[in-house]
Protein backbone atom coordinates (compact mmCIF):
# COMPACT_ATOMS: atom_id res chain seq x y z
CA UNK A 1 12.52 18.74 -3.19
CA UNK A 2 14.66 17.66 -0.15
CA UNK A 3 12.06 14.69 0.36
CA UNK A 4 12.43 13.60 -3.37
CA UNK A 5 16.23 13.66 -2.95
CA UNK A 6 16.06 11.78 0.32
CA UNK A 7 13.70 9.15 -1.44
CA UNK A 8 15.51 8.45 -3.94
CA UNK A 9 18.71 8.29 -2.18
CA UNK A 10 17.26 5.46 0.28
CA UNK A 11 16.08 3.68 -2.86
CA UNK A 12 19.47 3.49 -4.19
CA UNK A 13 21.36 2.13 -1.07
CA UNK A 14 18.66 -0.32 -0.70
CA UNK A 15 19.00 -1.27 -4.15
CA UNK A 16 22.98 -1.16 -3.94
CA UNK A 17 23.05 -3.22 -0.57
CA UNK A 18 20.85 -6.13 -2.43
CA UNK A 19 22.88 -5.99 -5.35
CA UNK A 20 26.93 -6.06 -3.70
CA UNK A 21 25.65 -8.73 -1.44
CA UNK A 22 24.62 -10.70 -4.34
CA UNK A 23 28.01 -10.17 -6.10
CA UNK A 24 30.21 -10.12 -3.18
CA UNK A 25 29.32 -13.49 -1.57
CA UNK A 26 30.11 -15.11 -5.30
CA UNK A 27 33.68 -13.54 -5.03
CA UNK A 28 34.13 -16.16 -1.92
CA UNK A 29 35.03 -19.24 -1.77
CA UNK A 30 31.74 -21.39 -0.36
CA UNK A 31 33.89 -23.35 1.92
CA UNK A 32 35.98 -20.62 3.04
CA UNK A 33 33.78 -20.13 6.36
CA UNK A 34 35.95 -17.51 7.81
CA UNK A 35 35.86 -14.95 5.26
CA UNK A 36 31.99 -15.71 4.77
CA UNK A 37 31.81 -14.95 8.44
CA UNK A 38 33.86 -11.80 8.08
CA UNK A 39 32.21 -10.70 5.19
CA UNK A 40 28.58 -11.46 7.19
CA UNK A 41 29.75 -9.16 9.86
CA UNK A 42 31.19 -6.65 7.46
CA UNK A 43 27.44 -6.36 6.32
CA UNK A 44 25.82 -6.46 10.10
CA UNK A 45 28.02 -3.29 10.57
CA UNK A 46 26.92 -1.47 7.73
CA UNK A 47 23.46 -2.31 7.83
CA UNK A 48 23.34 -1.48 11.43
CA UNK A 49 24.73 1.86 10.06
CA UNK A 50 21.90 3.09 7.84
CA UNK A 51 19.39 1.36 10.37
CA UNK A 52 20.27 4.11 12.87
CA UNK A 53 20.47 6.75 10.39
CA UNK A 54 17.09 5.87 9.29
CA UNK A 55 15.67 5.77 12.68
CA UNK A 56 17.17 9.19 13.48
CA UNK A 57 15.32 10.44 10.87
CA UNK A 58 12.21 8.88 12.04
CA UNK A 59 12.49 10.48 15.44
CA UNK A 60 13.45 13.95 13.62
CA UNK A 61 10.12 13.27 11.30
CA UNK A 62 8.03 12.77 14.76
CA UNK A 63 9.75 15.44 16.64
CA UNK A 64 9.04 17.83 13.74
CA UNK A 65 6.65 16.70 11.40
CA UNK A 66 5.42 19.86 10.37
CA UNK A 67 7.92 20.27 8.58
CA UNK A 68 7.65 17.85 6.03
CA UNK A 69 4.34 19.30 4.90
CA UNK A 70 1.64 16.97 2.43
CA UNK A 71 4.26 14.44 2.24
CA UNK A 72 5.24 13.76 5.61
CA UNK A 73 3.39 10.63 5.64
CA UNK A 74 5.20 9.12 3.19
CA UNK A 75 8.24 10.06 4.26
CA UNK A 76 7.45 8.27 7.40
CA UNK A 77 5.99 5.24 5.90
CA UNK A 78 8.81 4.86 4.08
CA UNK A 79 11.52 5.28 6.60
CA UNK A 80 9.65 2.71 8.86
CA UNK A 81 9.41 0.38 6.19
CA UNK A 82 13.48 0.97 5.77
CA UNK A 83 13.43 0.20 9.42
CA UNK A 84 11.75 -2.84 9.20
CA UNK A 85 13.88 -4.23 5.82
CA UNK A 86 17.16 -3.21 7.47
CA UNK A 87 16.22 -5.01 10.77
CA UNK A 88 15.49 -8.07 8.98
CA UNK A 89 18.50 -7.75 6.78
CA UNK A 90 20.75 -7.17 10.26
CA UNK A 91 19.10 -10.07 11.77
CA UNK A 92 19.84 -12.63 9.01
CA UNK A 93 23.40 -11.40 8.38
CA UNK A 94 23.62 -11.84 11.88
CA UNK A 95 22.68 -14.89 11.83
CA UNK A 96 24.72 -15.98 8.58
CA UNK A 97 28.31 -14.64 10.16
CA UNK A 98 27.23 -16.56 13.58
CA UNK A 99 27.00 -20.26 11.45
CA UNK A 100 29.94 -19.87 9.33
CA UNK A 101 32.17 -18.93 12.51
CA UNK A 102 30.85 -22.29 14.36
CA UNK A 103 31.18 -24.30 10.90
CA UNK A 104 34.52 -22.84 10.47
CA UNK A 105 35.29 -23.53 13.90
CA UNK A 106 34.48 -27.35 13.69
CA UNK A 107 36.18 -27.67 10.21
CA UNK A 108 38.88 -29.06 11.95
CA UNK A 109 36.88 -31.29 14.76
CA UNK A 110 37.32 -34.67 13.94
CA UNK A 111 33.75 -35.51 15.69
CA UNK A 112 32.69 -34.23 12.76
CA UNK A 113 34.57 -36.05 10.26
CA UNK A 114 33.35 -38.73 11.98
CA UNK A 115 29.97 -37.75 12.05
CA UNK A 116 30.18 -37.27 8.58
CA UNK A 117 32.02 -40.52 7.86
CA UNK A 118 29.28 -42.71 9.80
CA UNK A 119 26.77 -40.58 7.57
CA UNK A 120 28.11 -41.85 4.35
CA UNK A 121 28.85 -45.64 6.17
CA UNK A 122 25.23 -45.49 7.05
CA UNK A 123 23.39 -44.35 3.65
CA UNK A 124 25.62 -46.75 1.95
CA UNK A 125 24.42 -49.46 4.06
CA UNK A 126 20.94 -48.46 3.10
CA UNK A 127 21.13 -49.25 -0.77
């Protein structure tokens, strides 16, 4: 019974986290690179959250694991394959809140406003 609970529990934070990223990220404006940094990072810190709550309860499945009876195993493949989804979604969130702080950085570089002026010089020179 506690499994079931704990199943479906995981289900609906993983389902929750894909759905309020979807929805948050529209809320923001696309060139407002700070926020979208922010909000990146806001989203590193609570995935990072339930990835170390799910690998506590990996080490408490392989500490104890008999325990969890006929359906320890998928307990565990379950939690591992949490692991592995919340790893990935740390690492791209990550990597999201790390571009929009250097793009919101150089917003006001004028290499490149240059760089983007001699862009549209140099397409227009092509037609």
């Amino acid at each position: 019974m506690k499994t079931q609970k704990f199943f479906a529990l995981i289900s609906v934070l993983a389902f929750s986290l894909t759905i309020s990223s979807a929805f948050a990220v529209e809320g923001i404006d696309d060139n407002d690179h700070a926020t979208l940094a922010q909000y990146y990072e806001n989203v590193a810190k609570e995935t990072e959250a339930k990835l170390q709550k799910n690998k506590a309860a990996l080490e408490e499945y392989e500490a104890h694991s008999y325990y969890y009876g006929r359906r320890g195993q998928d307990f565990k493949s379950h939690t591992a394959a949490n692991i592995r989804e919340y790893e990935a979604v740390l690492a791209e969130s990550l990597n999201n809140a790390d571009l929009h702080k250097r793009i919101a950085m150089g917003q006001g570089s004028p290499a490149v406003n240059k760089a983007q002026l001699n862009l549209n010089q140099d397409t227009s020179a092509i037609r």
